[in-house]
PDB file of N, CA and C in Angstrom:
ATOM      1  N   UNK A   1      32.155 207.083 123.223  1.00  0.00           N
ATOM      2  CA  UNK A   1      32.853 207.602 124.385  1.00  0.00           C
ATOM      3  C   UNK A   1      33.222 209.065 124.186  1.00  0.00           C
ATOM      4  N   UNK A   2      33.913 209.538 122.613  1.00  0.00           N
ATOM      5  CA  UNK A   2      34.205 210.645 122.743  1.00  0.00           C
ATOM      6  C   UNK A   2      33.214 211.324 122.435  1.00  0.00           C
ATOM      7  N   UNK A   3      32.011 211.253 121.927  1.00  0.00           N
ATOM      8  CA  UNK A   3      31.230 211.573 121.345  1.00  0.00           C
ATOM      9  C   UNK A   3      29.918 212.598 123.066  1.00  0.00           C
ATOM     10  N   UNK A   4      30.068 211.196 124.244  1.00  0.00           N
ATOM     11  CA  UNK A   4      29.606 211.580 125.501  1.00  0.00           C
ATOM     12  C   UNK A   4      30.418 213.138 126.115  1.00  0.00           C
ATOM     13  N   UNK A   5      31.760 212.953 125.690  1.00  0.00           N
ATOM     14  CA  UNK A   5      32.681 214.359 126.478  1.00  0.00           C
ATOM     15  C   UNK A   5      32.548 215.227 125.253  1.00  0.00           C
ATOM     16  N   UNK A   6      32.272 215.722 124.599  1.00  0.00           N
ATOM     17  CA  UNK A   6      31.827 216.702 123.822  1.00  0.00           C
ATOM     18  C   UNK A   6      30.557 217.369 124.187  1.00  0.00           C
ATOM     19  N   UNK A   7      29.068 216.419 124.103  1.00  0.00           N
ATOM     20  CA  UNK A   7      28.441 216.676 124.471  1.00  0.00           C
ATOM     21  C   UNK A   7      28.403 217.462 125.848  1.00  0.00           C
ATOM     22  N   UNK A   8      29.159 217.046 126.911  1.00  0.00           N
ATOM     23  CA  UNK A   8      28.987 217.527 128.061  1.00  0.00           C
ATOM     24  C   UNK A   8      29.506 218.579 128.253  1.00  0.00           C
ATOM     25  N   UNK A   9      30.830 218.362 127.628  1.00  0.00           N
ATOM     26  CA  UNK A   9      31.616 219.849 127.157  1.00  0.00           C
ATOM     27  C   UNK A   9      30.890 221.113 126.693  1.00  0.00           C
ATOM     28  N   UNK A  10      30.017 220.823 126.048  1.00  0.00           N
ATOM     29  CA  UNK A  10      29.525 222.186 125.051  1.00  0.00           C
ATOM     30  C   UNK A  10      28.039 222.305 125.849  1.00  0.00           C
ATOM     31  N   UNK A  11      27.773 221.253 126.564  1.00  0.00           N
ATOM     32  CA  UNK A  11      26.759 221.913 127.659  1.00  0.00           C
ATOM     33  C   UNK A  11      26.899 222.697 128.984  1.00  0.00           C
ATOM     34  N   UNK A  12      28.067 221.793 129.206  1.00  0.00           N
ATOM     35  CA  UNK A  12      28.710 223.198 130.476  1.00  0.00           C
ATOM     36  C   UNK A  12      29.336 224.359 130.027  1.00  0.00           C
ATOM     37  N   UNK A  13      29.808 224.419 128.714  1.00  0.00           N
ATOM     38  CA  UNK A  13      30.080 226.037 128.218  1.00  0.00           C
ATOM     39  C   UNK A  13      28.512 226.497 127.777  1.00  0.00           C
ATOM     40  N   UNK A  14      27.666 225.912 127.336  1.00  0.00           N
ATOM     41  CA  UNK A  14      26.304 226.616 127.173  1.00  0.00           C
ATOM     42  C   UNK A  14      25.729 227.299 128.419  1.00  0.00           C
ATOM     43  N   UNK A  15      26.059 226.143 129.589  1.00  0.00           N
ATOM     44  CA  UNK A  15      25.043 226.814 131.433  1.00  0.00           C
ATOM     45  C   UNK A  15      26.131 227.705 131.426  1.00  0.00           C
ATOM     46  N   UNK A  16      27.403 228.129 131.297  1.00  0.00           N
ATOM     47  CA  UNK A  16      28.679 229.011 131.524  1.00  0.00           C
ATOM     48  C   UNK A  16      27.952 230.387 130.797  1.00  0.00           C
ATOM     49  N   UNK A  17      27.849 230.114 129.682  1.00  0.00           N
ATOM     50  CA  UNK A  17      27.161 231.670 129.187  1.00  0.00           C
ATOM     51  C   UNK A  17      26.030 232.061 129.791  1.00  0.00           C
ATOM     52  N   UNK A  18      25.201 231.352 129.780  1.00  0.00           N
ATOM     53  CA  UNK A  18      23.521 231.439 130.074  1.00  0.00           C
ATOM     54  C   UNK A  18      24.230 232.319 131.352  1.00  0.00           C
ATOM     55  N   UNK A  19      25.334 231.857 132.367  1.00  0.00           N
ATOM     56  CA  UNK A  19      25.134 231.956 133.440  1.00  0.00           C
ATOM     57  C   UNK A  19      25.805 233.369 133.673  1.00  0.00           C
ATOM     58  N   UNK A  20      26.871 233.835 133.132  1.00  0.00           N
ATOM     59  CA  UNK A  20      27.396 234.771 132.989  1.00  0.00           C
ATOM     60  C   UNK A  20      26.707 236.307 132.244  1.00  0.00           C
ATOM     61  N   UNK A  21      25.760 235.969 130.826  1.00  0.00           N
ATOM     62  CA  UNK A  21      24.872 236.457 130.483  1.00  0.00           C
ATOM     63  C   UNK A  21      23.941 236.972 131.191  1.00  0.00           C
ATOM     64  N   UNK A  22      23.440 236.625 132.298  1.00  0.00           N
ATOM     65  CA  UNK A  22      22.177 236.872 133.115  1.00  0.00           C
ATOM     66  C   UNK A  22      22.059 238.042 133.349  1.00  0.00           C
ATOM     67  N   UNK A  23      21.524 239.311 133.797  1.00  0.00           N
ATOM     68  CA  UNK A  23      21.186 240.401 134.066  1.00  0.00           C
ATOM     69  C   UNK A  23      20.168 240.404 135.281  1.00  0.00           C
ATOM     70  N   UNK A  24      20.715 240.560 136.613  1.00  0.00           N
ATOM     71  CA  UNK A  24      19.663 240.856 137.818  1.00  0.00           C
ATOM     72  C   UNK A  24      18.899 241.952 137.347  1.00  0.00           C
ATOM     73  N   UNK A  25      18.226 241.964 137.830  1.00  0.00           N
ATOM     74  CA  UNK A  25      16.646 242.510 137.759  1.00  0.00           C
ATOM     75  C   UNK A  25      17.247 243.595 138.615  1.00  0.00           C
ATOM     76  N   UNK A  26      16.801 244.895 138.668  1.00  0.00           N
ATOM     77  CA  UNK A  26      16.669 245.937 139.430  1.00  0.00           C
ATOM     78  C   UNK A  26      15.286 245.838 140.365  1.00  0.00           C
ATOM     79  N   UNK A  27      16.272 246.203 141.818  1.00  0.00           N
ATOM     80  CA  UNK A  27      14.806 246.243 142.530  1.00  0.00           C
ATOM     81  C   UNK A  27      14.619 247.209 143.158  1.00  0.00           C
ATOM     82  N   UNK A  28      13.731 247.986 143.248  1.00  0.00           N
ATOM     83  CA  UNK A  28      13.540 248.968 143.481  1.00  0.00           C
ATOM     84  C   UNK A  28      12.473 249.224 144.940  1.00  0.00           C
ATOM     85  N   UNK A  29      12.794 249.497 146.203  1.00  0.00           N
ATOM     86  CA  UNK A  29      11.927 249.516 147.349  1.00  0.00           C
ATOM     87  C   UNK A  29      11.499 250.848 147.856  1.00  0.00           C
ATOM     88  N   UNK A  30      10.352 251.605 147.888  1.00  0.00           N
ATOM     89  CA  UNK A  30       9.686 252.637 147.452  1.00  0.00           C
ATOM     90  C   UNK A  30       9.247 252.363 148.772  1.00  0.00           C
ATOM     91  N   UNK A  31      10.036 253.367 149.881  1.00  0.00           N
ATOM     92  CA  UNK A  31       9.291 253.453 151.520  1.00  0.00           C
ATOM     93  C   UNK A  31       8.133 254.528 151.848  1.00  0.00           C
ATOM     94  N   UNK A  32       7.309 254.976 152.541  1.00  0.00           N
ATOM     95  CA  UNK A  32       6.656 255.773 152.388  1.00  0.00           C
ATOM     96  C   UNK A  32       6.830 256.644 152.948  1.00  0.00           C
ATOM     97  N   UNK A  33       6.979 258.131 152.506  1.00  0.00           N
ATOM     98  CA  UNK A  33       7.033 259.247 153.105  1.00  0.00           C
ATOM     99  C   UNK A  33       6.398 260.371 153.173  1.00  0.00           C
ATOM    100  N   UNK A  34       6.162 261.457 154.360  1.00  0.00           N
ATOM    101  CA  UNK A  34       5.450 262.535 154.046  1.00  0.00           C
ATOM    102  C   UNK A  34       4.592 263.233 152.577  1.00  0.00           C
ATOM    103  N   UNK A  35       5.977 262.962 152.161  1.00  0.00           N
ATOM    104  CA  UNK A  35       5.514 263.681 150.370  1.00  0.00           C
ATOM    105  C   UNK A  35       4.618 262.443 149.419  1.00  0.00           C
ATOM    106  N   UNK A  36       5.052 261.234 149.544  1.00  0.00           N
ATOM    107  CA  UNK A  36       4.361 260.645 148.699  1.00  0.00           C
ATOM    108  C   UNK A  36       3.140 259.811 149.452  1.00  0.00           C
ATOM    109  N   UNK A  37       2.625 260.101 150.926  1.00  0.00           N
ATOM    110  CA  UNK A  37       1.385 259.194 151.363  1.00  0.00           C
ATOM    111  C   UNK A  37       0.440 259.604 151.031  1.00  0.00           C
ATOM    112  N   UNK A  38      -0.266 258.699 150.549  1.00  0.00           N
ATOM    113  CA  UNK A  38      -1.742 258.559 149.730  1.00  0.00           C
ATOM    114  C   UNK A  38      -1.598 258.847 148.391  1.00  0.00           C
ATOM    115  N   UNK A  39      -0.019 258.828 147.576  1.00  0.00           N
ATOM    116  CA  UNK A  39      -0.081 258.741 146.382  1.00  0.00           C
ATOM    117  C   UNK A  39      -0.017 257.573 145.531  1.00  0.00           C
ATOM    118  N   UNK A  40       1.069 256.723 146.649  1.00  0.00           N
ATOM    119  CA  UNK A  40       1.529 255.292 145.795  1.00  0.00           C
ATOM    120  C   UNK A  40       0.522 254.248 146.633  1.00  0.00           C
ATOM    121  N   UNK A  41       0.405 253.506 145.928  1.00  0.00           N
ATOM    122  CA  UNK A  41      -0.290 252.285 146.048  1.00  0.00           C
ATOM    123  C   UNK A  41       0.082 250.607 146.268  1.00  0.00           C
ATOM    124  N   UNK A  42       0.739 250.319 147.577  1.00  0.00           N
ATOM    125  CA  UNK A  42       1.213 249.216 148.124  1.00  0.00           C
ATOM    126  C   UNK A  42       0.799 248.139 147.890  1.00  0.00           C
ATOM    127  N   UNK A  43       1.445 246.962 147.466  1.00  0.00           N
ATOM    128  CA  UNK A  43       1.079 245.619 147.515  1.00  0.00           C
ATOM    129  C   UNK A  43       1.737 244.273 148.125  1.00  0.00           C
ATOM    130  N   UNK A  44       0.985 244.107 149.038  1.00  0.00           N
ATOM    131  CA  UNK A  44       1.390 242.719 150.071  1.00  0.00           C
ATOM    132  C   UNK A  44       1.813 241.542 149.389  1.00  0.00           C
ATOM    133  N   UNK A  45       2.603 240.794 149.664  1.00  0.00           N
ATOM    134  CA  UNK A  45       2.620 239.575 149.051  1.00  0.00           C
ATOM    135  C   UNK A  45       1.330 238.909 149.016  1.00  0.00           C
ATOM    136  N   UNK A  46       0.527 238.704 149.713  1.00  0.00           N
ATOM    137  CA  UNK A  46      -0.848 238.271 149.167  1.00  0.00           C
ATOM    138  C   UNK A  46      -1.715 238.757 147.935  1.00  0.00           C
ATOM    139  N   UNK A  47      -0.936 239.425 147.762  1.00  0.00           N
ATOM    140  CA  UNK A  47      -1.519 240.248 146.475  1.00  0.00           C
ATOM    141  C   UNK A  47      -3.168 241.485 147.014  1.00  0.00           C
ATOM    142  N   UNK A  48      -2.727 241.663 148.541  1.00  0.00           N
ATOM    143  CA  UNK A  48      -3.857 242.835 148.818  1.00  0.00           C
ATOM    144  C   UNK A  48      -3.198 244.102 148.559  1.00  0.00           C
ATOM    145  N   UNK A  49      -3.717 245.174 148.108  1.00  0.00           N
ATOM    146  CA  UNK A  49      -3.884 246.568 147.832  1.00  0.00           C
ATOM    147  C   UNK A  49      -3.519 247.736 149.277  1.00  0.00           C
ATOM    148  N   UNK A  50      -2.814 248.415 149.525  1.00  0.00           N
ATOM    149  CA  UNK A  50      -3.306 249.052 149.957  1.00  0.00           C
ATOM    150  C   UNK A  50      -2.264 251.011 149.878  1.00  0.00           C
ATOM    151  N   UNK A  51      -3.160 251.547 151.066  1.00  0.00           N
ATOM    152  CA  UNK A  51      -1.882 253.039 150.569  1.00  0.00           C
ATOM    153  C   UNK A  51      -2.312 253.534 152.584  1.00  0.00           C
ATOM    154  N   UNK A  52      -1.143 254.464 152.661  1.00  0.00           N
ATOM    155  CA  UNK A  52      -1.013 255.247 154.006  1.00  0.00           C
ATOM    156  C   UNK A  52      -1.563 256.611 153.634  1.00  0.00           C
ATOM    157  N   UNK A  53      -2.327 256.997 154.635  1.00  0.00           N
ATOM    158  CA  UNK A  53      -3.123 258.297 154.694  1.00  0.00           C
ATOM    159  C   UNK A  53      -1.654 259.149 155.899  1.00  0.00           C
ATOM    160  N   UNK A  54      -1.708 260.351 155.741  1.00  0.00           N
ATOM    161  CA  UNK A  54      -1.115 261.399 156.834  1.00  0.00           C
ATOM    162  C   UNK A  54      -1.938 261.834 157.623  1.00  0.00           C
ATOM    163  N   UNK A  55      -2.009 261.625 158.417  1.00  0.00           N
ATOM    164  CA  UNK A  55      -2.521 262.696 159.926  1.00  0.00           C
ATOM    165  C   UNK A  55      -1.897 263.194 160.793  1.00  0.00           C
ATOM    166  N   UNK A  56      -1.752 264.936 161.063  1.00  0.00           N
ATOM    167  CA  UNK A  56      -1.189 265.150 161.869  1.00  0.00           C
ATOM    168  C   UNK A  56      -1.751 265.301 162.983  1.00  0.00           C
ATOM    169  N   UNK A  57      -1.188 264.833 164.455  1.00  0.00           N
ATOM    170  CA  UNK A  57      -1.490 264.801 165.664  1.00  0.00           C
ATOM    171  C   UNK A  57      -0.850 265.604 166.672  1.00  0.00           C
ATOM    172  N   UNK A  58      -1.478 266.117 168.052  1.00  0.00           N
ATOM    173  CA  UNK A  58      -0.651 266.918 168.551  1.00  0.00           C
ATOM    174  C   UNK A  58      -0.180 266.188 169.607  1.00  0.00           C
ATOM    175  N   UNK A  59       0.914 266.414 169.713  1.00  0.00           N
ATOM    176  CA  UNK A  59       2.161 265.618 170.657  1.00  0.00           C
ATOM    177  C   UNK A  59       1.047 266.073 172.301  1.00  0.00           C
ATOM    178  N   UNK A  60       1.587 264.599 172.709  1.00  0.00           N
ATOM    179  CA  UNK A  60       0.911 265.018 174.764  1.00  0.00           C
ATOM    180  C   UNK A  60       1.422 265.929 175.433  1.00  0.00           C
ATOM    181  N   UNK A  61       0.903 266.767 176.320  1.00  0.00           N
ATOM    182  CA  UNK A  61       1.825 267.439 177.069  1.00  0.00           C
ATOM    183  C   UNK A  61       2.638 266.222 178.303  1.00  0.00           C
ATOM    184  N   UNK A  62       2.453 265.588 178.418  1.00  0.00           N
ATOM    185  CA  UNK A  62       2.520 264.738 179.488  1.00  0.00           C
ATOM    186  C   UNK A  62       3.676 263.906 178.763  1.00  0.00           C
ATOM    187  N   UNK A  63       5.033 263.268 178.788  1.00  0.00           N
ATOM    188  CA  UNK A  63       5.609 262.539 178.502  1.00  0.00           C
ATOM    189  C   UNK A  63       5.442 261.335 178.488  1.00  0.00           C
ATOM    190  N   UNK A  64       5.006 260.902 179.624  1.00  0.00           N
ATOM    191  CA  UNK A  64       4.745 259.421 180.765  1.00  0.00           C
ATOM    192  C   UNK A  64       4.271 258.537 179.336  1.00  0.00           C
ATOM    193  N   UNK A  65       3.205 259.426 178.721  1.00  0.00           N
ATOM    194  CA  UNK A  65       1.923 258.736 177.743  1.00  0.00           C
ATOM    195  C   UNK A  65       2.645 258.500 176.598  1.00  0.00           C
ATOM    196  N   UNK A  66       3.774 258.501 176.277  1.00  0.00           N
ATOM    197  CA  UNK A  66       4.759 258.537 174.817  1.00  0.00           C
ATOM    198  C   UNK A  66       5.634 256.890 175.285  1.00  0.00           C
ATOM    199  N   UNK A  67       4.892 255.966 174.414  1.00  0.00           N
ATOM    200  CA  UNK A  67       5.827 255.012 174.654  1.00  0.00           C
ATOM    201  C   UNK A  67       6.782 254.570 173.423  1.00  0.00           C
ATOM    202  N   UNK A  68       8.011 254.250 174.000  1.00  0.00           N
ATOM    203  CA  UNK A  68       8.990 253.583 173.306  1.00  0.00           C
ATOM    204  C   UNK A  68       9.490 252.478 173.163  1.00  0.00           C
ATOM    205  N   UNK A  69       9.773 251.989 171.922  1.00  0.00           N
ATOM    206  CA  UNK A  69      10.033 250.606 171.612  1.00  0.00           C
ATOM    207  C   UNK A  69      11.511 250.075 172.255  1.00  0.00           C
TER     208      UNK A  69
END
């Protein structure tokens, strides 16, 4: 009997450290911008590849043709 509350004892102070011990992971989310497109190299959760090219375009003269979300 006493032998069961010991055991359990020194396993819930073992998950207590483990749990306190832990260290999150740094995460780091790398958006893409002017300066770095077509340098970094994106990956989808599917595990596909890919990167953003820059092109500059010239704005319409016409407003009408500019749509907004």
């Amino acid at each position: 009997m006493y032998m069961q509350f010991y055991i359990m004892i020194a396993f819930y102070i073992g998950l207590f450290i483990v749990y306190v011990s832990y260290q999150v992971p740094d995460v780091m989310v790398q958006y893409p911008t002017l300066e770095n497109a077509g340098n970094i190299v994106y990956e989808k959760d599917d595990k596909s590849c890919y990167k953003y090219k820059k092109v500059e375009v010239m704005c319409p003269i016409d407003n009408s043709v500019i749509v907004s979300k």
